[in-house]
C-alpha atoms as a PDB file:
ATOM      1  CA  UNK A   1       0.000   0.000   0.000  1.00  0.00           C
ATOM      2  CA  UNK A   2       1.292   3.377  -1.233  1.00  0.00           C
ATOM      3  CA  UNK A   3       1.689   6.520   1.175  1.00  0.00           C
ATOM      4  CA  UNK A   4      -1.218   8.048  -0.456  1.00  0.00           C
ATOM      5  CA  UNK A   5      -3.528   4.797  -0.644  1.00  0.00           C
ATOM      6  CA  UNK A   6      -2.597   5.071   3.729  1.00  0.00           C
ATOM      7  CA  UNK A   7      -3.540   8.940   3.878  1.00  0.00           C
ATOM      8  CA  UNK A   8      -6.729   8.161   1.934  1.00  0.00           C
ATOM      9  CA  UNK A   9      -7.724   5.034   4.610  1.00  0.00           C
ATOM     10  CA  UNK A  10      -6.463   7.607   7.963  1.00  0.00           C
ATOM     11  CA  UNK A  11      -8.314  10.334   6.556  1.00  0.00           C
ATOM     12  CA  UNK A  12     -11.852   8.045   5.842  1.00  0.00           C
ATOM     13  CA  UNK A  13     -11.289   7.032   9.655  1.00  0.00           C
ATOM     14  CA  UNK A  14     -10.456  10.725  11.207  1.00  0.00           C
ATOM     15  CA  UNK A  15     -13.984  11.755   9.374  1.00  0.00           C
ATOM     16  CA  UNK A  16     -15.593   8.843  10.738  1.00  0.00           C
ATOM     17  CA  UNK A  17     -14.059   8.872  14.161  1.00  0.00           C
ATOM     18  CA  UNK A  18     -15.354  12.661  14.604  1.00  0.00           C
ATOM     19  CA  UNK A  19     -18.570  12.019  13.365  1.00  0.00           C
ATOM     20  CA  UNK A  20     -18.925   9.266  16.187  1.00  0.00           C
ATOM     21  CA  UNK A  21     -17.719  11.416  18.565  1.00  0.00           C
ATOM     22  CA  UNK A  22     -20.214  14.065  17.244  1.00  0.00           C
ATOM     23  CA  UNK A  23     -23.138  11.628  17.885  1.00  0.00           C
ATOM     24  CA  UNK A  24     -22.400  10.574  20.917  1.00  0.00           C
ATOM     25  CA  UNK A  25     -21.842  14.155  22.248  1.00  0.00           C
ATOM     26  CA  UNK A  26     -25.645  15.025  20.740  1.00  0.00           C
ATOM     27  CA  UNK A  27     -26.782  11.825  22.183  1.00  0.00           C
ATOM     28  CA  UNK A  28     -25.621  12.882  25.772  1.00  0.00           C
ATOM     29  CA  UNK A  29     -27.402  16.181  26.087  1.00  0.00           C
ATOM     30  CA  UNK A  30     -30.729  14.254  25.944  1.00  0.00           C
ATOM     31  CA  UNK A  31     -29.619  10.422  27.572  1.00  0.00           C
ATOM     32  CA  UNK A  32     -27.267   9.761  30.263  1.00  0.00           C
ATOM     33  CA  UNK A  33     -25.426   7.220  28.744  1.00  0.00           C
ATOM     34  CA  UNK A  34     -24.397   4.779  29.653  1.00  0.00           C
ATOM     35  CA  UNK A  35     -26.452   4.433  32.761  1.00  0.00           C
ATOM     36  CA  UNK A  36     -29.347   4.814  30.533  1.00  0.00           C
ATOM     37  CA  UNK A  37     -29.621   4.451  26.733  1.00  0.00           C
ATOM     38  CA  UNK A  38     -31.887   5.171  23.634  1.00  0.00           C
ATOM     39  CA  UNK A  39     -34.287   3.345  22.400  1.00  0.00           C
ATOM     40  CA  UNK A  40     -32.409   1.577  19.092  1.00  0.00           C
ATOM     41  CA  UNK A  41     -35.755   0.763  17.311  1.00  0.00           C
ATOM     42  CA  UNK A  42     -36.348   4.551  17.043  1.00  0.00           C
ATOM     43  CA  UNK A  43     -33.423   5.187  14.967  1.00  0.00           C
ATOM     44  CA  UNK A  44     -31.897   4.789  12.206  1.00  0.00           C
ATOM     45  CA  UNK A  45     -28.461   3.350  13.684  1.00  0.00           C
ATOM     46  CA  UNK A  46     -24.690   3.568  12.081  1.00  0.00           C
ATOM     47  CA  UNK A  47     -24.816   0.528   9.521  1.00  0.00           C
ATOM     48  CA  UNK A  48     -21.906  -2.257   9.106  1.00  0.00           C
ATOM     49  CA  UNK A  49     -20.955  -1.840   5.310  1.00  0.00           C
ATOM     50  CA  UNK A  50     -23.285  -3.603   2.632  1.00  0.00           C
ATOM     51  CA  UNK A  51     -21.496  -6.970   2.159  1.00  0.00           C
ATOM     52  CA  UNK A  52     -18.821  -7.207   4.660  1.00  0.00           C
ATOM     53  CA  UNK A  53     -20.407  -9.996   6.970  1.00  0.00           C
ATOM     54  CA  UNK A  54     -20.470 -12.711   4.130  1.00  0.00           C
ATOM     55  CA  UNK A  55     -24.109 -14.450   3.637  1.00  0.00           C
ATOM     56  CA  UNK A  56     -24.847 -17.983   5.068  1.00  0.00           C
ATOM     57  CA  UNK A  57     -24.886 -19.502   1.351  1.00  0.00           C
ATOM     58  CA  UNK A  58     -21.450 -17.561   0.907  1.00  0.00           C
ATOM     59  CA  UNK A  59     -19.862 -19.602   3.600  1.00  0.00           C
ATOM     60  CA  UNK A  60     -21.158 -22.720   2.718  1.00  0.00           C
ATOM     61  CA  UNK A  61     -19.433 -22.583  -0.664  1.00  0.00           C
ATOM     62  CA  UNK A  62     -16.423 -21.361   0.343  1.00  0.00           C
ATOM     63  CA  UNK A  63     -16.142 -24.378   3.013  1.00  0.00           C
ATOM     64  CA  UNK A  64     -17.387 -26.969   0.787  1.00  0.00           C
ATOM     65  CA  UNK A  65     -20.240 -27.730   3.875  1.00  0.00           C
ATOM     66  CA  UNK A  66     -22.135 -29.740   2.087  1.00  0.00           C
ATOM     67  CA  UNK A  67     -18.975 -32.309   1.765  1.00  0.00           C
ATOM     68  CA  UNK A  68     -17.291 -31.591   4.561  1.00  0.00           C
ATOM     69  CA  UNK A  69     -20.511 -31.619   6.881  1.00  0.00           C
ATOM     70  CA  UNK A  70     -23.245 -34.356   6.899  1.00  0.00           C
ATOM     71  CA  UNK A  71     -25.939 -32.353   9.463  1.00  0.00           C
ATOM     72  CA  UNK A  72     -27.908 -29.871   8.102  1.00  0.00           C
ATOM     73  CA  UNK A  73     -28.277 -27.904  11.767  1.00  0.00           C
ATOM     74  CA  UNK A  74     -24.621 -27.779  12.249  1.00  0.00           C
ATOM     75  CA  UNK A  75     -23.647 -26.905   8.727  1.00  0.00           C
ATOM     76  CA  UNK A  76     -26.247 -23.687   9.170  1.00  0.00           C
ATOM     77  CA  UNK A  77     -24.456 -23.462  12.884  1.00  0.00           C
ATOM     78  CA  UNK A  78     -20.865 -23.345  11.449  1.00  0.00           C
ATOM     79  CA  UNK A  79     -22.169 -20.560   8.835  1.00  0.00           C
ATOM     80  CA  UNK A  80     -23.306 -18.559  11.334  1.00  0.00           C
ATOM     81  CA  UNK A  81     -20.631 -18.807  12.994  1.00  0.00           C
ATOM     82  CA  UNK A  82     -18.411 -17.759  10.630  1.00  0.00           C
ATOM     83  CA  UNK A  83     -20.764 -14.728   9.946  1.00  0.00           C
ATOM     84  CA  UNK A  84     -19.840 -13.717  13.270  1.00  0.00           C
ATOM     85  CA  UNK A  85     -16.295 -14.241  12.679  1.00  0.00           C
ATOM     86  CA  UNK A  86     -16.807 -11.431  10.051  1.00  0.00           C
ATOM     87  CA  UNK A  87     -18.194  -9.141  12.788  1.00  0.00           C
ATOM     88  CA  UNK A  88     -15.406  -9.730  14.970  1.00  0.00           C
ATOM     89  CA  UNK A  89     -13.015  -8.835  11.966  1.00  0.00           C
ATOM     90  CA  UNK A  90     -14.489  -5.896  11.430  1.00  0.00           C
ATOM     91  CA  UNK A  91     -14.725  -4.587  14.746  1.00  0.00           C
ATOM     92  CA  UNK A  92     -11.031  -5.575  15.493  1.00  0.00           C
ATOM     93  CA  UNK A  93      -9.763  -3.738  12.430  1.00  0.00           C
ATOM     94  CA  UNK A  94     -11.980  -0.700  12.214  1.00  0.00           C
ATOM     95  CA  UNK A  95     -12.271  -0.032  16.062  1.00  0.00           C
ATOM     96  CA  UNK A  96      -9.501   1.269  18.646  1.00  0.00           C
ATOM     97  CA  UNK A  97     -10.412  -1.393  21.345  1.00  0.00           C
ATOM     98  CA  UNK A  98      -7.514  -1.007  24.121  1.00  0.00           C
ATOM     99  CA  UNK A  99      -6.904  -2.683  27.364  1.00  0.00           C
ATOM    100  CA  UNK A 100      -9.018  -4.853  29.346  1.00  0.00           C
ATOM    101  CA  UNK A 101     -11.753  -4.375  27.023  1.00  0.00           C
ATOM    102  CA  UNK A 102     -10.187  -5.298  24.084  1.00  0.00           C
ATOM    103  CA  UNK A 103      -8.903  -8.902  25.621  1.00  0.00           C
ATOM    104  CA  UNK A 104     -12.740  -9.205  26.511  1.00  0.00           C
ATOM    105  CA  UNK A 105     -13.375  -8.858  22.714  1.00  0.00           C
ATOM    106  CA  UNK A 106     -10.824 -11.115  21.537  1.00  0.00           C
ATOM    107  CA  UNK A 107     -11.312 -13.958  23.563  1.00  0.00           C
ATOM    108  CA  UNK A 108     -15.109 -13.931  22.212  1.00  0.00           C
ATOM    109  CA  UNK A 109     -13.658 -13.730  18.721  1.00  0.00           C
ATOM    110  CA  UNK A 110     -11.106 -17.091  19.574  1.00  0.00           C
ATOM    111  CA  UNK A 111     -14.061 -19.092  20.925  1.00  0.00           C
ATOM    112  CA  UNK A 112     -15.792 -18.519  18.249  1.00  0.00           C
ATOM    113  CA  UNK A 113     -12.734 -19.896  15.489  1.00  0.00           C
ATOM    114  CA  UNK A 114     -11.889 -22.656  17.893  1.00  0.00           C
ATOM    115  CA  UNK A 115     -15.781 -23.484  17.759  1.00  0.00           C
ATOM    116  CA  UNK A 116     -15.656 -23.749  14.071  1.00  0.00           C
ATOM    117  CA  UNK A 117     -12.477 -25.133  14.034  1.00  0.00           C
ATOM    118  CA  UNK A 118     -13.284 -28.123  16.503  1.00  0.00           C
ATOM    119  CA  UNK A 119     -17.153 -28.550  14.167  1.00  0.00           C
ATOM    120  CA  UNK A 120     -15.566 -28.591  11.224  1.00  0.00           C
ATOM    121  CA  UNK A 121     -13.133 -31.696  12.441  1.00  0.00           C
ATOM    122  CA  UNK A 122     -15.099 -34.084  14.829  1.00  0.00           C
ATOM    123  CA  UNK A 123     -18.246 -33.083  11.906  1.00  0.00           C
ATOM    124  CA  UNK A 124     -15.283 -34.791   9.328  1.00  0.00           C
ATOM    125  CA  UNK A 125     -14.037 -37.648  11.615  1.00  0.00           C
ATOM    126  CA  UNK A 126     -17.754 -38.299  12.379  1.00  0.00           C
ATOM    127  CA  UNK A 127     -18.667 -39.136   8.510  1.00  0.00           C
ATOM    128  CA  UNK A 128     -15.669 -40.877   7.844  1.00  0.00           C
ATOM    129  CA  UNK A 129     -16.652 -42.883  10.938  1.00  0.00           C
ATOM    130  CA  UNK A 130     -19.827 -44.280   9.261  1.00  0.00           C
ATOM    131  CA  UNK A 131     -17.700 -45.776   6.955  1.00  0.00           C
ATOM    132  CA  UNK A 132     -17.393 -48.763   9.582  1.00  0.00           C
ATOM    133  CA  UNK A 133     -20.531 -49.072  10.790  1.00  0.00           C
ATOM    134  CA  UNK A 134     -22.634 -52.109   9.627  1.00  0.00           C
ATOM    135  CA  UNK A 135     -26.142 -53.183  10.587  1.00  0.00           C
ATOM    136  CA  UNK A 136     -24.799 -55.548  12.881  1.00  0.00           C
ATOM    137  CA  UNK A 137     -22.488 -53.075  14.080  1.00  0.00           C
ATOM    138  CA  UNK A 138     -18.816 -51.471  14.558  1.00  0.00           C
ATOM    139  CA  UNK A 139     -16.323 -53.506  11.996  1.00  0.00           C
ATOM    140  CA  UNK A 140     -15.542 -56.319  14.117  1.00  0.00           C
ATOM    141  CA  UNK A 141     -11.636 -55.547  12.802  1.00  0.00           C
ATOM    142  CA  UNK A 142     -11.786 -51.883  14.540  1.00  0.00           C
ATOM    143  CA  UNK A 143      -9.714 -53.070  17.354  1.00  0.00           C
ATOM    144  CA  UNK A 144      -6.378 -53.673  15.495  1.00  0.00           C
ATOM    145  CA  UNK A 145      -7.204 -51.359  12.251  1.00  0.00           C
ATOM    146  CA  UNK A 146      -4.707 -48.364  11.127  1.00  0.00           C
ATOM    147  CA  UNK A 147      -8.049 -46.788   9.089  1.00  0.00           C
ATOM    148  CA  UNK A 148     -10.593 -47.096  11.533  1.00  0.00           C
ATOM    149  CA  UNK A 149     -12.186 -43.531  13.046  1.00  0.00           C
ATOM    150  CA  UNK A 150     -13.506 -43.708  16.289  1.00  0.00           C
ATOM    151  CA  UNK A 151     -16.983 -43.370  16.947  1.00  0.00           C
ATOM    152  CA  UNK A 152     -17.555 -39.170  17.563  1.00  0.00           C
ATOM    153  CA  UNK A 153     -20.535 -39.281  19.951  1.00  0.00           C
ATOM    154  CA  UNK A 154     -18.514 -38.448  23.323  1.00  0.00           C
ATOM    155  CA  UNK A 155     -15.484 -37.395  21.781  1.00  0.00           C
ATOM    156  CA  UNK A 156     -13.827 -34.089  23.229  1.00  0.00           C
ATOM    157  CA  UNK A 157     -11.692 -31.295  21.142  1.00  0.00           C
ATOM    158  CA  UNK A 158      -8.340 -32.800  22.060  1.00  0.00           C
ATOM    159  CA  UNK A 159      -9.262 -36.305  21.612  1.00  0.00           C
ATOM    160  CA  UNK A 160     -10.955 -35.510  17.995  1.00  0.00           C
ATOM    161  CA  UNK A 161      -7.679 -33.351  17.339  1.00  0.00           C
ATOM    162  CA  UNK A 162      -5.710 -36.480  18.194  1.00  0.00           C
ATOM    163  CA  UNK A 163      -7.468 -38.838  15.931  1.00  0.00           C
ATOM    164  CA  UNK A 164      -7.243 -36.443  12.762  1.00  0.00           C
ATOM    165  CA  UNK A 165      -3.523 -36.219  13.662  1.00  0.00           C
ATOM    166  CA  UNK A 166      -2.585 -40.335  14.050  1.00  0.00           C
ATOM    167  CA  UNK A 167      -5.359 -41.246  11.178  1.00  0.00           C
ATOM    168  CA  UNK A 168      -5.608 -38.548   8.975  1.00  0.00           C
ATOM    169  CA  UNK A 169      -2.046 -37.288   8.982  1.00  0.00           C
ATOM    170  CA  UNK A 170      -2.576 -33.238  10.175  1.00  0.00           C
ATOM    171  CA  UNK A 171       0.340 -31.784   9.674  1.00  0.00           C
ATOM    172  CA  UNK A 172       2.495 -31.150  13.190  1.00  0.00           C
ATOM    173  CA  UNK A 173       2.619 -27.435  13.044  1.00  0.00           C
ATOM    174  CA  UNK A 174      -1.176 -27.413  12.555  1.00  0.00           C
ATOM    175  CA  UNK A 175      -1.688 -29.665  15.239  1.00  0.00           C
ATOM    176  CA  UNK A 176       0.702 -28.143  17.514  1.00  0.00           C
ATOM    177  CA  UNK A 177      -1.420 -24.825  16.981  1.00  0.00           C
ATOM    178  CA  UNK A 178      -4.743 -26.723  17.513  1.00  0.00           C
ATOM    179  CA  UNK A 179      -3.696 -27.441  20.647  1.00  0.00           C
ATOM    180  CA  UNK A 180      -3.049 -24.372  21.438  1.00  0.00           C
ATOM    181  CA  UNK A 181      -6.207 -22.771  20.625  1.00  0.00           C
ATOM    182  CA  UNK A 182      -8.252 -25.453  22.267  1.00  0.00           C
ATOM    183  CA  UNK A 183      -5.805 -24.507  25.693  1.00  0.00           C
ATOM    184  CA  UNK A 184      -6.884 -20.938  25.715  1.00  0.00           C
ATOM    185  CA  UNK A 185     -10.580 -21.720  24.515  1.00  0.00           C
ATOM    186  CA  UNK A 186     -10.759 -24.274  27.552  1.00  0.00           C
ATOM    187  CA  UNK A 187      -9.618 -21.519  29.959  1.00  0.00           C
ATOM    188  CA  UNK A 188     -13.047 -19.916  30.432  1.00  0.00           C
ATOM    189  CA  UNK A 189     -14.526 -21.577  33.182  1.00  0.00           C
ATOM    190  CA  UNK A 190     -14.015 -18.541  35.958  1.00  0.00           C
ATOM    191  CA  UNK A 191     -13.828 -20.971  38.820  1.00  0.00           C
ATOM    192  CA  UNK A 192     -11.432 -23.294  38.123  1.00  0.00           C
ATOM    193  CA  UNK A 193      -8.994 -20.793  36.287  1.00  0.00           C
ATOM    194  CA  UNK A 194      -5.221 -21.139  38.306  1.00  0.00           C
ATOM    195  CA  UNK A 195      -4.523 -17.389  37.855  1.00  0.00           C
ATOM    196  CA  UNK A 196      -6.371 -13.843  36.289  1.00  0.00           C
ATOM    197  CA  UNK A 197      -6.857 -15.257  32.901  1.00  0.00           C
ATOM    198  CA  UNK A 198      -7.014 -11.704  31.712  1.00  0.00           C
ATOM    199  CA  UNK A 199      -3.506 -10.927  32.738  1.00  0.00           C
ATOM    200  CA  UNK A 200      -2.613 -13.706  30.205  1.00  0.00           C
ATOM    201  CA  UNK A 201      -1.319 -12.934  27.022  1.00  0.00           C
ATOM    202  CA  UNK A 202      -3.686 -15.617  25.379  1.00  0.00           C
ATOM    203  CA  UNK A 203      -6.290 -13.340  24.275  1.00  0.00           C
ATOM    204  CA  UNK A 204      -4.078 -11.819  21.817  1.00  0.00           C
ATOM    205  CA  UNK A 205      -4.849 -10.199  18.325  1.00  0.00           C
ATOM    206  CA  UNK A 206      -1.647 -12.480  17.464  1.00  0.00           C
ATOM    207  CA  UNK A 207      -3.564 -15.977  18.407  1.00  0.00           C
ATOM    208  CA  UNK A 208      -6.817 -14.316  16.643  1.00  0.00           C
ATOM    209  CA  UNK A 209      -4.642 -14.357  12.989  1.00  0.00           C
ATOM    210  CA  UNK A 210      -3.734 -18.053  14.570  1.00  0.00           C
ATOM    211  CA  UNK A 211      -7.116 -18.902  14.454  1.00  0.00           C
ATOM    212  CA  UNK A 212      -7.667 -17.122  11.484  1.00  0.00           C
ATOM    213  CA  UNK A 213      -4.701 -19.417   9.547  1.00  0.00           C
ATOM    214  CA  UNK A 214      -5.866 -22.683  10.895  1.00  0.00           C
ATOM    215  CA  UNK A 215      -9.484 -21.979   9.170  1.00  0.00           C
ATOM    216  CA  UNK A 216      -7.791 -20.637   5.998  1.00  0.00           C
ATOM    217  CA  UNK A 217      -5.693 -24.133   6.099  1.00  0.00           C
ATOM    218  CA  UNK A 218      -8.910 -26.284   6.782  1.00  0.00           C
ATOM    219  CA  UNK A 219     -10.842 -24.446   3.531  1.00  0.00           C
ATOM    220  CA  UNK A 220      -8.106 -25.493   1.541  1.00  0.00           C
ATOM    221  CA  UNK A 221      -7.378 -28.895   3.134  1.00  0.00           C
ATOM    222  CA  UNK A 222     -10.057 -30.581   5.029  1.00  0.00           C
ATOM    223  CA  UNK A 223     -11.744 -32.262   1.903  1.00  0.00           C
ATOM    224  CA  UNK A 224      -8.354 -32.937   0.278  1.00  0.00           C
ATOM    225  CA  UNK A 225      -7.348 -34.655   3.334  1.00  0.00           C
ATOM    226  CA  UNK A 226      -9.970 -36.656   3.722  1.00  0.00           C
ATOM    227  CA  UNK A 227     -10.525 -38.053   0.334  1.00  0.00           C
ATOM    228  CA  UNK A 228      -6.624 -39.088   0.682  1.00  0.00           C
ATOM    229  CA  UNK A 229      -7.544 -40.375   3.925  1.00  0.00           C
ATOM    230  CA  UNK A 230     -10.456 -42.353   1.743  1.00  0.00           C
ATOM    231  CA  UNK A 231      -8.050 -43.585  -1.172  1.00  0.00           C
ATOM    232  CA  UNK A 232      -5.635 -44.907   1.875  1.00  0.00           C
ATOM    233  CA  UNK A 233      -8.706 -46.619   3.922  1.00  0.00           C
ATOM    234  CA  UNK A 234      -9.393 -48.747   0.667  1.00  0.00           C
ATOM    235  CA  UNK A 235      -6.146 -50.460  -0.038  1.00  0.00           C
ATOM    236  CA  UNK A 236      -5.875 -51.094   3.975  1.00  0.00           C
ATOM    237  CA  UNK A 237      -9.730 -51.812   4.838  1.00  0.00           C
ATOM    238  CA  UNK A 238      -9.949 -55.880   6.273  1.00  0.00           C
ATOM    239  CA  UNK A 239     -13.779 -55.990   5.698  1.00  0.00           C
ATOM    240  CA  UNK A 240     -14.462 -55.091   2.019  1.00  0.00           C
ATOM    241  CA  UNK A 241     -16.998 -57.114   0.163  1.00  0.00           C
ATOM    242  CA  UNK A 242     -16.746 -58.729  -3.027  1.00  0.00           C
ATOM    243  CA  UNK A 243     -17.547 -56.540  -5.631  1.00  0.00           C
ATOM    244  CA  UNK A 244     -20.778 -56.306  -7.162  1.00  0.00           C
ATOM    245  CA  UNK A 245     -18.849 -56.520 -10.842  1.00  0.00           C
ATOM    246  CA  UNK A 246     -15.502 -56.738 -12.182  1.00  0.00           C
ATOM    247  CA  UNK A 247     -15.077 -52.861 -12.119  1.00  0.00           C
ATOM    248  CA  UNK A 248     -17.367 -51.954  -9.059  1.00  0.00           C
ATOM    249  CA  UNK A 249     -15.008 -52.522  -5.581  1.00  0.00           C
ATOM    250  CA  UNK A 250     -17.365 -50.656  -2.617  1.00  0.00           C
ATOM    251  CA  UNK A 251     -17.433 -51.368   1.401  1.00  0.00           C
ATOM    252  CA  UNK A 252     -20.103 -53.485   2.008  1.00  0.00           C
ATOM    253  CA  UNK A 253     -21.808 -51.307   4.558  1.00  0.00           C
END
């Protein structure tokens, strides 16, 4: 980005920035904020820009959901919450958020990736589980198989990161960073933190791009990854049928 291109942006957000100001100032000699506020349905409020928070159908291209996730209520869930991801995003990069307040706001927005994050993996590990499910049940070969995915019912984030990494192959700097996220998501539960989790440096705009990498790597890799996963599953699979026809090799399921 040129000099100019800069002065263009820091001039857009000195205009806006006073004009906020401005409002609030008018708002003040007739509410006393924030004790007491105005009524938001009897206004027409400042407006996130047309287009920035990405529609539901939007994210369930980009992600391939309708692969890569078999329910239809979590696949809506997971495009939601990556709607909200885009609100987060926005805030974080067109608001001056400082201090205590700010860590309050980022820790929201890391919950919410490490939610996705953890969906978007047990919902994977949970289809490629069906795989060995027969009417009379589990494979009876699950015990001592190298392709066989645990059943996801009761799984847990770490346990489901686990599997992808010993069956799937994830990559160890992705899983290493997985890990990490699901540490700081886990540390929200106020009474059984060991120290002031806010004078931690996990809820850092740093381990918000984290987050924001491991989804980018997912988009690109989740499917890929699994249908490898697939091809690998076939030549090592103990319990395939005989095929139907010469040409026509499928699980008997």
């Amino acid at each position: 980005m040129t000099h100019e291109e800069k002065e263009e942006i820091q001039n857009a957000f000195d205009n806006a920035n006073d004009a906020i100001k401005q409002l609030e100032l008018i708002i003040k000699k007739h509410v006393n904020t924030p004790h007491v506020n105005i009524n938001p349905n009897s206004f027409n409020l400042v407006n996130i820009p047309d287009n920035y928070i990405r529609k539901r159908q939007y994210f369930t291209e980009l992600f391939d959901l309708d692969v890569n996730v078999s329910d239809p209520n979590l696949r809506a869930s997971i495009a939601y919450a990556l709607m909200q991801n885009d609100l987060h995003t926005f805030v974080l990069y067109r608001i001056n958020l400082f201090g205590i307040v700010k860590k309050l706001f980022v820790k929201q927005a890391i919950i919410n990736l490490t939610s996705i994050i953890e969906a978007l993996l047990i919902s994977k590990l949970s289809a490629l589980h069906a795989y060995c499910v027969r009417e009379s049940g589990i494979c009876k070969y699950n015990s001592s198989c190298p392709v066989y995915i645990n059943s996801t019912r009761h799984i847990k984030g770490k346990q489901a990161i686990n599997l992808f990494h010993e069956r799937l192959g994830l990559p160890e700097k992705f899983f290493d960073q997985i890990n990490k996220l699901f540490d700081i998501r886990n540390n929200i539960h106020l009474s059984i933190i060991a120290s002031h989790e806010y004078n931690l440096s996990d809820y850092s705009h740093d381990n918000f791009i984290l987050g924001m990498k491991i989804l980018a790597y997912l988009k690109e890799n989740l499917k890929k990854t699994s249908v490898a996963f697939e091809d690998r599953r076939i030549q090592g699979c103990r319990n395939l049928p005989i095929p139907v026809n010469k040409s026509d090799a499928v699980p008997n399921f």
